[in-house]
C-alpha atoms as a PDB file:
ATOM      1  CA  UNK A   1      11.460 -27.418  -0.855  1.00  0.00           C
ATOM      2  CA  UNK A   2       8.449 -25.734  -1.435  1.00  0.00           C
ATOM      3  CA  UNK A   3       8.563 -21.892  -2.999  1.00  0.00           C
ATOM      4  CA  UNK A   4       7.647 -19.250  -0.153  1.00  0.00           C
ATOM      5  CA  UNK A   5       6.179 -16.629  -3.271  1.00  0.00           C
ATOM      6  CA  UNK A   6       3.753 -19.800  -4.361  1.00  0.00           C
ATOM      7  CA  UNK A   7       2.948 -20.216  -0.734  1.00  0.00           C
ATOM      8  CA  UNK A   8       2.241 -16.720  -0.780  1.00  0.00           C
ATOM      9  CA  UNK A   9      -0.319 -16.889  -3.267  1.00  0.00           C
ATOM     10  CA  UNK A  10      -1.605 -19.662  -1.801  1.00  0.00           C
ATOM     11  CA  UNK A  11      -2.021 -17.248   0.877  1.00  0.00           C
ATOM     12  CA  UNK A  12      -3.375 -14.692  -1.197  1.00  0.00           C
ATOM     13  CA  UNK A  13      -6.335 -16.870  -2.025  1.00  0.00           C
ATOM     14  CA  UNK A  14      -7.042 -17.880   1.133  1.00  0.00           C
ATOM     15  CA  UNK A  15      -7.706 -14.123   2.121  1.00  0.00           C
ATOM     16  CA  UNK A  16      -9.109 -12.515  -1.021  1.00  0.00           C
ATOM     17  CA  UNK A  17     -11.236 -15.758  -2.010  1.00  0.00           C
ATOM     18  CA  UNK A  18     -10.809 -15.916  -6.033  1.00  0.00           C
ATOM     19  CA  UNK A  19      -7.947 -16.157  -8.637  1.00  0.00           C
ATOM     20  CA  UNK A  20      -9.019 -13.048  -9.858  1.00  0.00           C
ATOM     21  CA  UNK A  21      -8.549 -10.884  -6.821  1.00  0.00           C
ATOM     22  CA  UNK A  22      -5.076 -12.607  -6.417  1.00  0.00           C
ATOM     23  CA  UNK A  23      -3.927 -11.451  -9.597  1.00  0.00           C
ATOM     24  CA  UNK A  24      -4.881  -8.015  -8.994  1.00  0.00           C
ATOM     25  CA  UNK A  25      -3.364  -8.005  -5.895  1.00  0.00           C
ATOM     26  CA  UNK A  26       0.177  -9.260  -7.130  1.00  0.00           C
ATOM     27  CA  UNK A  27      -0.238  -7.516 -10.419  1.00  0.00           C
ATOM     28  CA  UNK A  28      -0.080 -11.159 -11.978  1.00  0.00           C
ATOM     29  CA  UNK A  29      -3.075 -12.754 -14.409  1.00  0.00           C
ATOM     30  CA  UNK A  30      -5.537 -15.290 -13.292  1.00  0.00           C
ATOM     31  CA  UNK A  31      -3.758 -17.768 -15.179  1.00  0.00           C
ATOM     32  CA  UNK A  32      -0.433 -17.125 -14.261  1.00  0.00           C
ATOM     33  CA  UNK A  33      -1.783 -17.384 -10.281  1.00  0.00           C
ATOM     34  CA  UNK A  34      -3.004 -20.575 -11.488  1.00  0.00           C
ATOM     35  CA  UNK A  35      -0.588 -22.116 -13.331  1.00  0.00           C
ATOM     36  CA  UNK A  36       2.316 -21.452  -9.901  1.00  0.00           C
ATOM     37  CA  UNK A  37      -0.508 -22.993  -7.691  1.00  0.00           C
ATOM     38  CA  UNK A  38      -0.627 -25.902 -10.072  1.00  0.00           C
ATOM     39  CA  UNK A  39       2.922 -25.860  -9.355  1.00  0.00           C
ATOM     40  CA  UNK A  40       2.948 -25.423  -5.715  1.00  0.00           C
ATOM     41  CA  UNK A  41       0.369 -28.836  -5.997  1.00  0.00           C
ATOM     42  CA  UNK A  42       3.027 -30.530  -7.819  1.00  0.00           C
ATOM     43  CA  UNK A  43       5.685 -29.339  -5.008  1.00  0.00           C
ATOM     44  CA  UNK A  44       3.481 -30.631  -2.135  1.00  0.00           C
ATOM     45  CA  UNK A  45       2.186 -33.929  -3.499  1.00  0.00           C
ATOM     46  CA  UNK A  46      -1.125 -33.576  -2.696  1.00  0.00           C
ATOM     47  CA  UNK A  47      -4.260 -31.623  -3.739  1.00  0.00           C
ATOM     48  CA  UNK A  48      -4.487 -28.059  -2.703  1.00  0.00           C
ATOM     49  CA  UNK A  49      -7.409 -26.985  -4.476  1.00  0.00           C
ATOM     50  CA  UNK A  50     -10.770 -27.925  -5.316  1.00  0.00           C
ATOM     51  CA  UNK A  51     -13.664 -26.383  -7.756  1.00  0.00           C
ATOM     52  CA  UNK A  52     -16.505 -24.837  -5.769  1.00  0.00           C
ATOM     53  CA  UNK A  53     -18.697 -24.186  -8.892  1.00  0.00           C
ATOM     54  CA  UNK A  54     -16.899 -21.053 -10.353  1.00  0.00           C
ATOM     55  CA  UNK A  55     -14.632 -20.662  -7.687  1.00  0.00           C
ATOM     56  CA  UNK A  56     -11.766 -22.814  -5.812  1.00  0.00           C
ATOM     57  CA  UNK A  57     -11.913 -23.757  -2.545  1.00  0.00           C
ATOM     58  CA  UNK A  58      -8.632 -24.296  -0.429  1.00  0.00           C
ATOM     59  CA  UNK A  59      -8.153 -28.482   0.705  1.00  0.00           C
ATOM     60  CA  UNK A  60      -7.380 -29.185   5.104  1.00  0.00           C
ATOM     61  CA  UNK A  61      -4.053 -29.528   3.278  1.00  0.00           C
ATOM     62  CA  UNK A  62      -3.692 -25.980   1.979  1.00  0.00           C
ATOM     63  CA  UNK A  63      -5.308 -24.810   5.168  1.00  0.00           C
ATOM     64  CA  UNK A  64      -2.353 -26.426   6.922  1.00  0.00           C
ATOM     65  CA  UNK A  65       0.321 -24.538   4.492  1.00  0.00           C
ATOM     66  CA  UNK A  66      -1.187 -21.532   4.632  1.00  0.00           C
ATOM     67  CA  UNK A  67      -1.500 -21.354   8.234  1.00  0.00           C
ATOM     68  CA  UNK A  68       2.599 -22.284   8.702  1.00  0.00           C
ATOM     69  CA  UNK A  69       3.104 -19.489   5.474  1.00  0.00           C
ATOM     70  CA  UNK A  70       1.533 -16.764   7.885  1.00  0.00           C
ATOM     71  CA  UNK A  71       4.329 -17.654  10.259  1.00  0.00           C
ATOM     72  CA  UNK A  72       7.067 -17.341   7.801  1.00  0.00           C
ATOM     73  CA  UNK A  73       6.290 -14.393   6.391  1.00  0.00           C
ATOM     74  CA  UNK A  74       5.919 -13.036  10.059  1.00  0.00           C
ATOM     75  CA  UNK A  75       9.506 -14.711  10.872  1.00  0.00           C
ATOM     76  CA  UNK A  76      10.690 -13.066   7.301  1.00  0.00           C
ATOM     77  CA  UNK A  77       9.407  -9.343   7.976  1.00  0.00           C
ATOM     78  CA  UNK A  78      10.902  -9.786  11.686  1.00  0.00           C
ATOM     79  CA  UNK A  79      14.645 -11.143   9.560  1.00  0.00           C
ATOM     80  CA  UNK A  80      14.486  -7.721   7.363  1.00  0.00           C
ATOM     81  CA  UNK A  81      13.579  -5.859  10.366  1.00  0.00           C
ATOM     82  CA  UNK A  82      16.649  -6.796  12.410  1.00  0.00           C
ATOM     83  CA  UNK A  83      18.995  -6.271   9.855  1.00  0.00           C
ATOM     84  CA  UNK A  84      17.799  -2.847   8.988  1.00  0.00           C
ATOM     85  CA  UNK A  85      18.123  -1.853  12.701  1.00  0.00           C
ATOM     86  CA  UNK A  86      21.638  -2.682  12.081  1.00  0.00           C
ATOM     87  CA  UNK A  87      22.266   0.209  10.111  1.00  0.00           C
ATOM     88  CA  UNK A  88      23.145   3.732  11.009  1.00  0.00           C
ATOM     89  CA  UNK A  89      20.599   5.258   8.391  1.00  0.00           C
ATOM     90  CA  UNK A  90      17.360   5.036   8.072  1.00  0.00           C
ATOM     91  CA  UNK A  91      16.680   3.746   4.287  1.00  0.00           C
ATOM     92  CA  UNK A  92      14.211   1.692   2.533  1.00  0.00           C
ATOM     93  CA  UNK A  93      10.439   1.880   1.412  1.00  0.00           C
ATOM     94  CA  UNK A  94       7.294   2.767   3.544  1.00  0.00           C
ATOM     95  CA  UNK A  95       4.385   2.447   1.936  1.00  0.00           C
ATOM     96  CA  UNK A  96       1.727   4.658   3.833  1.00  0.00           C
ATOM     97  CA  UNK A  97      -2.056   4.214   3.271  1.00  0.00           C
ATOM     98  CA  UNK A  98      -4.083   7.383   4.210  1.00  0.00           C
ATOM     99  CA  UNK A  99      -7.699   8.505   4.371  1.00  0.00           C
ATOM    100  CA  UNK A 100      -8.232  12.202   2.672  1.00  0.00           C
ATOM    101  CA  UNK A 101      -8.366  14.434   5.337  1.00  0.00           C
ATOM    102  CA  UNK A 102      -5.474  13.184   7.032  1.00  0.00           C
ATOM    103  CA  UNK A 103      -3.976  13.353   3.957  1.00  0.00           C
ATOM    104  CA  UNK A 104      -4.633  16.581   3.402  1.00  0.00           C
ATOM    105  CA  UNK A 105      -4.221  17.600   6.911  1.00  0.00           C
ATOM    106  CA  UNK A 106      -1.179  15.688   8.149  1.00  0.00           C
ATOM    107  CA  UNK A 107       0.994  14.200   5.485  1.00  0.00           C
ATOM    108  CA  UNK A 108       2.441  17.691   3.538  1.00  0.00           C
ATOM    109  CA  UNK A 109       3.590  18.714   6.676  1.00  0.00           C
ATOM    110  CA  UNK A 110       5.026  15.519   7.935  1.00  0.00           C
ATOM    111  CA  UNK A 111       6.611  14.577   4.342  1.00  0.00           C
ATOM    112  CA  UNK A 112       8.385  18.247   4.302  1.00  0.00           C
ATOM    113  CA  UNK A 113       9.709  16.991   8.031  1.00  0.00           C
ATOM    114  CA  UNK A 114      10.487  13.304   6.908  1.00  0.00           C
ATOM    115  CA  UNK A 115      12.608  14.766   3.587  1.00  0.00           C
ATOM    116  CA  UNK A 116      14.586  17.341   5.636  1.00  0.00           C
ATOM    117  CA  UNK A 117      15.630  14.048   8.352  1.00  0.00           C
ATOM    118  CA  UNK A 118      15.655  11.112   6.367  1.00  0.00           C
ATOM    119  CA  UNK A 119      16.638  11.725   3.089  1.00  0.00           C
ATOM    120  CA  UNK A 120      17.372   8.432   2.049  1.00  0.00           C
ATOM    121  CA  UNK A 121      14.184   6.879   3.539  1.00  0.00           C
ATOM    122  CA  UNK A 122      11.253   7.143   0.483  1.00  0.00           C
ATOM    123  CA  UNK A 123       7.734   7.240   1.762  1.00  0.00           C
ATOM    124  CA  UNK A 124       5.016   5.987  -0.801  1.00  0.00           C
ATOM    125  CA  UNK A 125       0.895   7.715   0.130  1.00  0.00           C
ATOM    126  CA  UNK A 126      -1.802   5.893  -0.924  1.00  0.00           C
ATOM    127  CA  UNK A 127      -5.424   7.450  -0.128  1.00  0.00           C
ATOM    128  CA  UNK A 128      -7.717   4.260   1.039  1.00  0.00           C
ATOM    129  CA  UNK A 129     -11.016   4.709   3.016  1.00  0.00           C
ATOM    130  CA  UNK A 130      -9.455   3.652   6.858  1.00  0.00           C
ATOM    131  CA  UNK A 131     -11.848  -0.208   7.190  1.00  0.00           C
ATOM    132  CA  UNK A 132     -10.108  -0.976   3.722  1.00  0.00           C
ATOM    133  CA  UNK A 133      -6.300  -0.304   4.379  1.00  0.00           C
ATOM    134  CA  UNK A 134      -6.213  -1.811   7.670  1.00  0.00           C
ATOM    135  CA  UNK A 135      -7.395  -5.380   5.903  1.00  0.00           C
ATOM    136  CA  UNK A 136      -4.607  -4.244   3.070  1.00  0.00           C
ATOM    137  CA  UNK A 137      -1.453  -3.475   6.023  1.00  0.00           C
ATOM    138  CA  UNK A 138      -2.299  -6.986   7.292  1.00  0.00           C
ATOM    139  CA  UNK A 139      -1.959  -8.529   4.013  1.00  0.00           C
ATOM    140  CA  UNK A 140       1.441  -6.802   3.710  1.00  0.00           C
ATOM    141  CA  UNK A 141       0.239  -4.222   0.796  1.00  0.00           C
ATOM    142  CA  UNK A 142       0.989  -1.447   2.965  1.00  0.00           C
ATOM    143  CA  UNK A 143       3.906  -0.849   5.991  1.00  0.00           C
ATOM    144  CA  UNK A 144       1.557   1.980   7.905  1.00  0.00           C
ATOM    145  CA  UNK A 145      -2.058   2.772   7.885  1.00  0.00           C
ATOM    146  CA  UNK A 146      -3.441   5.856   9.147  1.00  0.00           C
ATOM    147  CA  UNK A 147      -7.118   5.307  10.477  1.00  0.00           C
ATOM    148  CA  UNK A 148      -9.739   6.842  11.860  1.00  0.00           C
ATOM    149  CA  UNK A 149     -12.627   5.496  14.399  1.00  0.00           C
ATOM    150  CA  UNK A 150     -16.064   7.437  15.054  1.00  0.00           C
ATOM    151  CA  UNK A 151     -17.612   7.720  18.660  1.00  0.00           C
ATOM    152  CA  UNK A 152     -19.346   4.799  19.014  1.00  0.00           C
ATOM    153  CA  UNK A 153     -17.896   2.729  15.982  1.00  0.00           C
ATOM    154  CA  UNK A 154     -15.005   0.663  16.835  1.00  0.00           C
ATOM    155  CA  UNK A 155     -12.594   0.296  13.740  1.00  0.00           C
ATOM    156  CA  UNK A 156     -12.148  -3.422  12.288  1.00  0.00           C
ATOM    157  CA  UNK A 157      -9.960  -5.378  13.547  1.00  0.00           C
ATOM    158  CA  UNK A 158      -6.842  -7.269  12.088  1.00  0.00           C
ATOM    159  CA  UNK A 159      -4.838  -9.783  14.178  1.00  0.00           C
ATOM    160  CA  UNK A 160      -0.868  -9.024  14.392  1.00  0.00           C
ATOM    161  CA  UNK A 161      -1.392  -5.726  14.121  1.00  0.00           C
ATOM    162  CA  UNK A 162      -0.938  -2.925  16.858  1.00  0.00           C
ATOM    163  CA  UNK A 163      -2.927   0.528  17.333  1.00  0.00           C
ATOM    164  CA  UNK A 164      -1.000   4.153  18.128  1.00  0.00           C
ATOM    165  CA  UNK A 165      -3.330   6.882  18.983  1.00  0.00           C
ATOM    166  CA  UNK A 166      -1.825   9.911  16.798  1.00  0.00           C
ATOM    167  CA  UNK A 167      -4.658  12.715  17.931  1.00  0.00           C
ATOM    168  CA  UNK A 168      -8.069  13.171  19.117  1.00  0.00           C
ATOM    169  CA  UNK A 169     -10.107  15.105  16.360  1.00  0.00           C
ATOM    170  CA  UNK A 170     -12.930  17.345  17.377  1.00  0.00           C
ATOM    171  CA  UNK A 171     -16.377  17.049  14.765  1.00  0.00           C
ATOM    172  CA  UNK A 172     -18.251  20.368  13.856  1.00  0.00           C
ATOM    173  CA  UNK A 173     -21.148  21.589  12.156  1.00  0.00           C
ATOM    174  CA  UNK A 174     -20.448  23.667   9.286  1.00  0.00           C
ATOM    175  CA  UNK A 175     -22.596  26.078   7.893  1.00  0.00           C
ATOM    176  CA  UNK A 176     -22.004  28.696   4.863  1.00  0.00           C
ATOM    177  CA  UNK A 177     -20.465  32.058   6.099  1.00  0.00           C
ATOM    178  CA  UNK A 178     -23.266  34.358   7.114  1.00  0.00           C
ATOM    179  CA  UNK A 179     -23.067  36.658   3.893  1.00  0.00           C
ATOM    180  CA  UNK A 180     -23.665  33.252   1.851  1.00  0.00           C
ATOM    181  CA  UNK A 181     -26.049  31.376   3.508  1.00  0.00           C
ATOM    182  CA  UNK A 182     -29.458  31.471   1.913  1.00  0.00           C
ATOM    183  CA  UNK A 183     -31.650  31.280   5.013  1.00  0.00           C
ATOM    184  CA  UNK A 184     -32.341  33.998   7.228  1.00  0.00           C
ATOM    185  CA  UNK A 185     -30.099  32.997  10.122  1.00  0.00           C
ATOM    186  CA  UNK A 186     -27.155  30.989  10.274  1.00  0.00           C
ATOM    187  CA  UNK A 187     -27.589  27.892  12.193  1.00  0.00           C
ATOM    188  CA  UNK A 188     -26.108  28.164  15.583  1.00  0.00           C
ATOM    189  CA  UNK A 189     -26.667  24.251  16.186  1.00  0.00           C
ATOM    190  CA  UNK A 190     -27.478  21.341  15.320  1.00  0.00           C
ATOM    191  CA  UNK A 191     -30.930  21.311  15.627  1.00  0.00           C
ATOM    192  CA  UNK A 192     -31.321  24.424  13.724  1.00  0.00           C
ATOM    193  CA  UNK A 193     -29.961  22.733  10.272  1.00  0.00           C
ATOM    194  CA  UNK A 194     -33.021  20.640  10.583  1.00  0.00           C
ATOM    195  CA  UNK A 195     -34.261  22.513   7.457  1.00  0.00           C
ATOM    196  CA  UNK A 196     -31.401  22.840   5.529  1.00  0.00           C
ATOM    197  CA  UNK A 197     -30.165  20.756   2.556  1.00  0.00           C
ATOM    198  CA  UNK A 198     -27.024  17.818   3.804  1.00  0.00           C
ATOM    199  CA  UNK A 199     -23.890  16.970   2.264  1.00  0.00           C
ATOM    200  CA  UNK A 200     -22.404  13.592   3.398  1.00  0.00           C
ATOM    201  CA  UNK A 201     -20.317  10.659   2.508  1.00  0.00           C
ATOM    202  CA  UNK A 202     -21.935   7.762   1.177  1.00  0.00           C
ATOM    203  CA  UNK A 203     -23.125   5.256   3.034  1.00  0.00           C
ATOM    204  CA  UNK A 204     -21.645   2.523   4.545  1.00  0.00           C
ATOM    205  CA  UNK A 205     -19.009   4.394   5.819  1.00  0.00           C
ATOM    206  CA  UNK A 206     -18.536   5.200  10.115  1.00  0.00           C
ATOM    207  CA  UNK A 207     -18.642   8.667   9.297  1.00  0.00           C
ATOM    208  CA  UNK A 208     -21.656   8.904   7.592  1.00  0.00           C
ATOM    209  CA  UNK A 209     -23.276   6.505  10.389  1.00  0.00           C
ATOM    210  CA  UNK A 210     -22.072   8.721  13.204  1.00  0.00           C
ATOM    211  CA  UNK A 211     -23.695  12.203  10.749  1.00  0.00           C
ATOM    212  CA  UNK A 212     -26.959  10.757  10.767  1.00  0.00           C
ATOM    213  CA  UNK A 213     -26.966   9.614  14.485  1.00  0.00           C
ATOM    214  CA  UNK A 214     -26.005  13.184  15.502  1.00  0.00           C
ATOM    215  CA  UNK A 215     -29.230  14.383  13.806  1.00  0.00           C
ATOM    216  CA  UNK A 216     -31.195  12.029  14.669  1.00  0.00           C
ATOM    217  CA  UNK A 217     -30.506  12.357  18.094  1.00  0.00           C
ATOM    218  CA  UNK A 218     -31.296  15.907  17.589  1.00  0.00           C
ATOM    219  CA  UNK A 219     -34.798  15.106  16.608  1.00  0.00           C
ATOM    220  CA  UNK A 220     -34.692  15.356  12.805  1.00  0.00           C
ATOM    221  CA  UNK A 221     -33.718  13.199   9.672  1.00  0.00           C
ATOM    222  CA  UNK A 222     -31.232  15.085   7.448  1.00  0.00           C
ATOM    223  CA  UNK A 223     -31.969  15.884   3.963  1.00  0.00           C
ATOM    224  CA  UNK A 224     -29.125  14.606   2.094  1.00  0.00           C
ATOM    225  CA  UNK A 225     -28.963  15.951  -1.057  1.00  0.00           C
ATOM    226  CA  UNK A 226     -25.383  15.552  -1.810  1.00  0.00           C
ATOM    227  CA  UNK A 227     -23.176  12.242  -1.472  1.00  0.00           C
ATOM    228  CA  UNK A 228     -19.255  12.122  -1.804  1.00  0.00           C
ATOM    229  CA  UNK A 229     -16.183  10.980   0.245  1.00  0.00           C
ATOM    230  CA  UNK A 230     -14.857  14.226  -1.205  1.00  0.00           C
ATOM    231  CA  UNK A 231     -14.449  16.598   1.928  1.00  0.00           C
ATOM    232  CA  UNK A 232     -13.180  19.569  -0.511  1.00  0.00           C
ATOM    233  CA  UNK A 233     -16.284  18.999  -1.985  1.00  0.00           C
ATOM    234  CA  UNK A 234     -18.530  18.929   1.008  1.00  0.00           C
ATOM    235  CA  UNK A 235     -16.444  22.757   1.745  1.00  0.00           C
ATOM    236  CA  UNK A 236     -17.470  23.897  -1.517  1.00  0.00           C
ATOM    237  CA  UNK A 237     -21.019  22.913  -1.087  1.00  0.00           C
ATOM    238  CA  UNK A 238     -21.170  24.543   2.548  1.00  0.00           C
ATOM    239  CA  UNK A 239     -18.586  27.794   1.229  1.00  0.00           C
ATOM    240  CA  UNK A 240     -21.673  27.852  -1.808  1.00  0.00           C
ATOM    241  CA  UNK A 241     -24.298  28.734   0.471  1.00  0.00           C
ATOM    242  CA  UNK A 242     -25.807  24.862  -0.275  1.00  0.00           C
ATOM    243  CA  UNK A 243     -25.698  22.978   2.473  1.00  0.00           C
ATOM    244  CA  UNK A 244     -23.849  22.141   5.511  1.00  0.00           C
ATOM    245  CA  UNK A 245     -22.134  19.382   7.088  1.00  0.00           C
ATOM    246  CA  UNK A 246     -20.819  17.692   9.885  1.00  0.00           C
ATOM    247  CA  UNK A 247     -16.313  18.107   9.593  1.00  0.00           C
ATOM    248  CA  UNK A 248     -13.371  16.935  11.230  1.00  0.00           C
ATOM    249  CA  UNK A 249     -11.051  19.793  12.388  1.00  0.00           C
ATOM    250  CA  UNK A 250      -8.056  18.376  10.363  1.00  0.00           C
ATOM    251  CA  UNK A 251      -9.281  19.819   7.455  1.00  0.00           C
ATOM    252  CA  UNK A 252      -8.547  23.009   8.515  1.00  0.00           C
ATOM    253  CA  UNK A 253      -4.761  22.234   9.519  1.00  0.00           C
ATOM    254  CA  UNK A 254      -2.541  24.753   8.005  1.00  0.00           C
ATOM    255  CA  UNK A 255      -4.945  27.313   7.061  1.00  0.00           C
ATOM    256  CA  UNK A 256      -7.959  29.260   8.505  1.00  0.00           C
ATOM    257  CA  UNK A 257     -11.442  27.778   8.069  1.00  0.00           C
ATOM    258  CA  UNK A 258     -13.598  29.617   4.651  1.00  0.00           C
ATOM    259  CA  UNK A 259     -17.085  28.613   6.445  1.00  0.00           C
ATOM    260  CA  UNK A 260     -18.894  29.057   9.763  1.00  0.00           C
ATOM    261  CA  UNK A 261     -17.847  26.702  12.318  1.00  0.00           C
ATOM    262  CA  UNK A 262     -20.256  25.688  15.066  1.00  0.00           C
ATOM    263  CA  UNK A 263     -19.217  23.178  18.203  1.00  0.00           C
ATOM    264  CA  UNK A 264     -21.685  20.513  18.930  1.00  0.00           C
ATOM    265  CA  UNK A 265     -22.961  19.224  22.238  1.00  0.00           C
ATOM    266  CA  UNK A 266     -20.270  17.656  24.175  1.00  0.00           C
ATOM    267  CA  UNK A 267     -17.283  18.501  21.549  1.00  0.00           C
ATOM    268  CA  UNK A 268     -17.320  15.095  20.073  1.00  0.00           C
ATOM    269  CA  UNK A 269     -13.690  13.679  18.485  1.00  0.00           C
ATOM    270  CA  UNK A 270     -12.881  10.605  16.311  1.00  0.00           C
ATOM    271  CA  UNK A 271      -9.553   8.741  16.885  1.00  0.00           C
ATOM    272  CA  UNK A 272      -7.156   9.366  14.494  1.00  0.00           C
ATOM    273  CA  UNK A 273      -4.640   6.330  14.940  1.00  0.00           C
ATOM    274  CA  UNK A 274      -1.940   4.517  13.141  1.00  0.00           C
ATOM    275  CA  UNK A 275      -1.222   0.796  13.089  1.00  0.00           C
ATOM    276  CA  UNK A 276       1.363  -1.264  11.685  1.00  0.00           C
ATOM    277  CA  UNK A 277       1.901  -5.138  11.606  1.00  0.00           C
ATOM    278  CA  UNK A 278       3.533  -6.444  15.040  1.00  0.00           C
ATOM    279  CA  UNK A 279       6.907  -7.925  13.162  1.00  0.00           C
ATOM    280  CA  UNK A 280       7.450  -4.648  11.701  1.00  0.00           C
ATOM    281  CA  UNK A 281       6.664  -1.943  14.304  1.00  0.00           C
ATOM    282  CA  UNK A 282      10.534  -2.128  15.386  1.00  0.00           C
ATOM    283  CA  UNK A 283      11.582  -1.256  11.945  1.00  0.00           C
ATOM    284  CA  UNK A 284      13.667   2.312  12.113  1.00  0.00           C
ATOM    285  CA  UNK A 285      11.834   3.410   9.374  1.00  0.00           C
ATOM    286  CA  UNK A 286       8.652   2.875  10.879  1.00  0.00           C
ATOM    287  CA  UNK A 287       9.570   4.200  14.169  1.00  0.00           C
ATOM    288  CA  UNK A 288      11.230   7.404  12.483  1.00  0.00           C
ATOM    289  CA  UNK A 289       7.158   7.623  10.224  1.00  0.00           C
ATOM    290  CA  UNK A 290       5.920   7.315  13.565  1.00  0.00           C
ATOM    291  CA  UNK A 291       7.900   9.881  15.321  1.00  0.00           C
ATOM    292  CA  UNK A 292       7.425  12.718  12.506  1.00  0.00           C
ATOM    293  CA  UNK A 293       4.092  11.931  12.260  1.00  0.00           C
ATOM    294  CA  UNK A 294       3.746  12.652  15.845  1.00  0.00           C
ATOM    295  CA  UNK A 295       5.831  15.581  15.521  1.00  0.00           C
ATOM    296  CA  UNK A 296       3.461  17.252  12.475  1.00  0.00           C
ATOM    297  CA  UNK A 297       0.363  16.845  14.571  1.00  0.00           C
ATOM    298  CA  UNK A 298       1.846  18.492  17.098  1.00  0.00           C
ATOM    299  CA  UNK A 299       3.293  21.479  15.164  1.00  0.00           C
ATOM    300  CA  UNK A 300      -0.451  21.802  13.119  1.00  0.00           C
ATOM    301  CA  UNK A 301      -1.992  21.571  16.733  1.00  0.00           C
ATOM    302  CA  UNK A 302       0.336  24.959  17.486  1.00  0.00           C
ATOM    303  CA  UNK A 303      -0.238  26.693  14.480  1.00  0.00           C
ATOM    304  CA  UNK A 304      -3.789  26.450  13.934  1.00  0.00           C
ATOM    305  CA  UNK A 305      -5.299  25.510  17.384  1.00  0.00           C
ATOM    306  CA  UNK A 306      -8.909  23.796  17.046  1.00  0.00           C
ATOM    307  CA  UNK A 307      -9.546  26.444  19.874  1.00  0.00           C
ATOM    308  CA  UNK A 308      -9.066  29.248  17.708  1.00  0.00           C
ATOM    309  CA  UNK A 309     -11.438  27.657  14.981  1.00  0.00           C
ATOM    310  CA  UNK A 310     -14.415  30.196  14.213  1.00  0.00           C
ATOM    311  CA  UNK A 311     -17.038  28.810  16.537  1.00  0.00           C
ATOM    312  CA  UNK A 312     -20.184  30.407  15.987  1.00  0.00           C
END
């Protein structure tokens, strides 16, 4: 019988391509991930691996386990999942993976919610940029992922795993407050930040893409002095007086916005979604994440209405 947690490293490799990025996965070392696939060789009777220079390169043979271990670990999750919807309580682990502003904007309030109606579920946050986690809920390091996608920029795609819009989230320009910003006029859109110094995260990411589209499309290349996935820090810079920046509403959920706010052309949104793996999206525990998540978006969207943000 061969060992499903050695066919899950064999697994492992397959996705994440080296010993090394196995055993940082499955908080193992490399030679402990090599010694159980030495095993799982043994187990199998025939070779699973061979050396690729530095690396190891999976045999048709290991192909052929780790194809049939993606369906039992699918057929496992689906098990757990059916005998959890058994109970009467919602209990177990959810581990959540979260980029900052929804973080910041969404999961307080939705925690505070999930304590008060599930106290005996525990919900583990985990910031991750939204192209990363998505790759990491498929490989089973996460139960939840909420992502984000850009207009125009279509979020990576995992197989086996579904997509739940949670809200559309409207993009801004913001500028300092008029008694802080250092020009003589406070930018009433985009094209009039032509001039002015940028603050945006680095690149590579969909938001920083879509940034410099905008202003291109408005007829100018930004100046981007200042480069961080920090979004308190890109509000500090604009609240400073030293430069502005293109932000998601959410970042203002809860609490009134400490910089100008201006609305571009056509009131563009990203998606804010979730997505789970397809053998686990029954789970009660997911479903009740789910439903309070829902539930906080909804209650932020009633307290602090985007409509009521300080256009200029």
């Amino acid at each position: 019988m061969l060992d499903i947690r050695r066919l899950r490293l064999l697994r492992e490799l397959k996705l994440r391509g080296t010993l090394t990025a196995v055993a940082d996965a499955m908080s193992f070392s490399p030679s402990s991930v090599s010694q159980q696939l030495a095993q799982l060789e043994l187990e199998a009777g025939v070779p699973l691996l061979t050396k690729n220079g530095r690396r190891v390169q999976l045999t048709p043979q290991a192909e052929v386990l780790v194809e049939h271990t993606a369906l039992l670990l699918e057929r496992l999750e689906l098990m757990e999942s059916e005998l959890v919807t058994s109970l009467t309580e919602v209990t177990g682990t959810v581990r959540m993976a979260v980029f900052q502003s929804a973080a910041l904007g969404i999961i307080p309030q939705a925690l505070t919610m999930l304590a008060s109606e599930y106290p005996s579920l525990r919900v583990e946050i985990t910031q991750r940029e939204p192209e990363n986690a998505l790759f990491e809920v498929w490989a089973r390091e996460f139960d939840l992922v909420i992502a984000e996608q850009y207009p125009g920029h279509a979020a990576p795609h995992q197989p086996d795993l579904d997509r739940v819009e949670l809200c559309e989230d409207e993009l801004r320009l913001a500028v300092p407050p008029a008694r802080g910003i250092r020009s003589s006029a406070s930018p009433s859109s985009l094209r009039d930040a032509r001039s002015l110094a940028w603050v945006m995260e680095p690149r590579g990411t969909a938001s920083r893409h879509w940034a410099e589209q905008q202003c291109r499309q408005a007829g100018f290349e930004p100046d981007v002095r200042f480069e961080t996935a920090d979004l308190q820090a890109h509000i500090r810079l604009v609240e400073s007086g030293n430069a502005v920046a293109l932000l998601p509403d959410l970042v203002w959920a809860g609490r009134t916005p400490t910089v100008d706010l201006v609305r571009l052309e056509g009131a563009p949104t990203r998606t804010v979604f979730t997505s789970v793996r397809d053998a686990s999206r029954a789970r009660p525990a997911i479903l009740a994440c789910r439903d309070i998540l829902h539930r906080a978006v909804a209650f932020l969207g009633d307290d602090n209405d985007a409509e009521n943000l300080a256009d200029t």
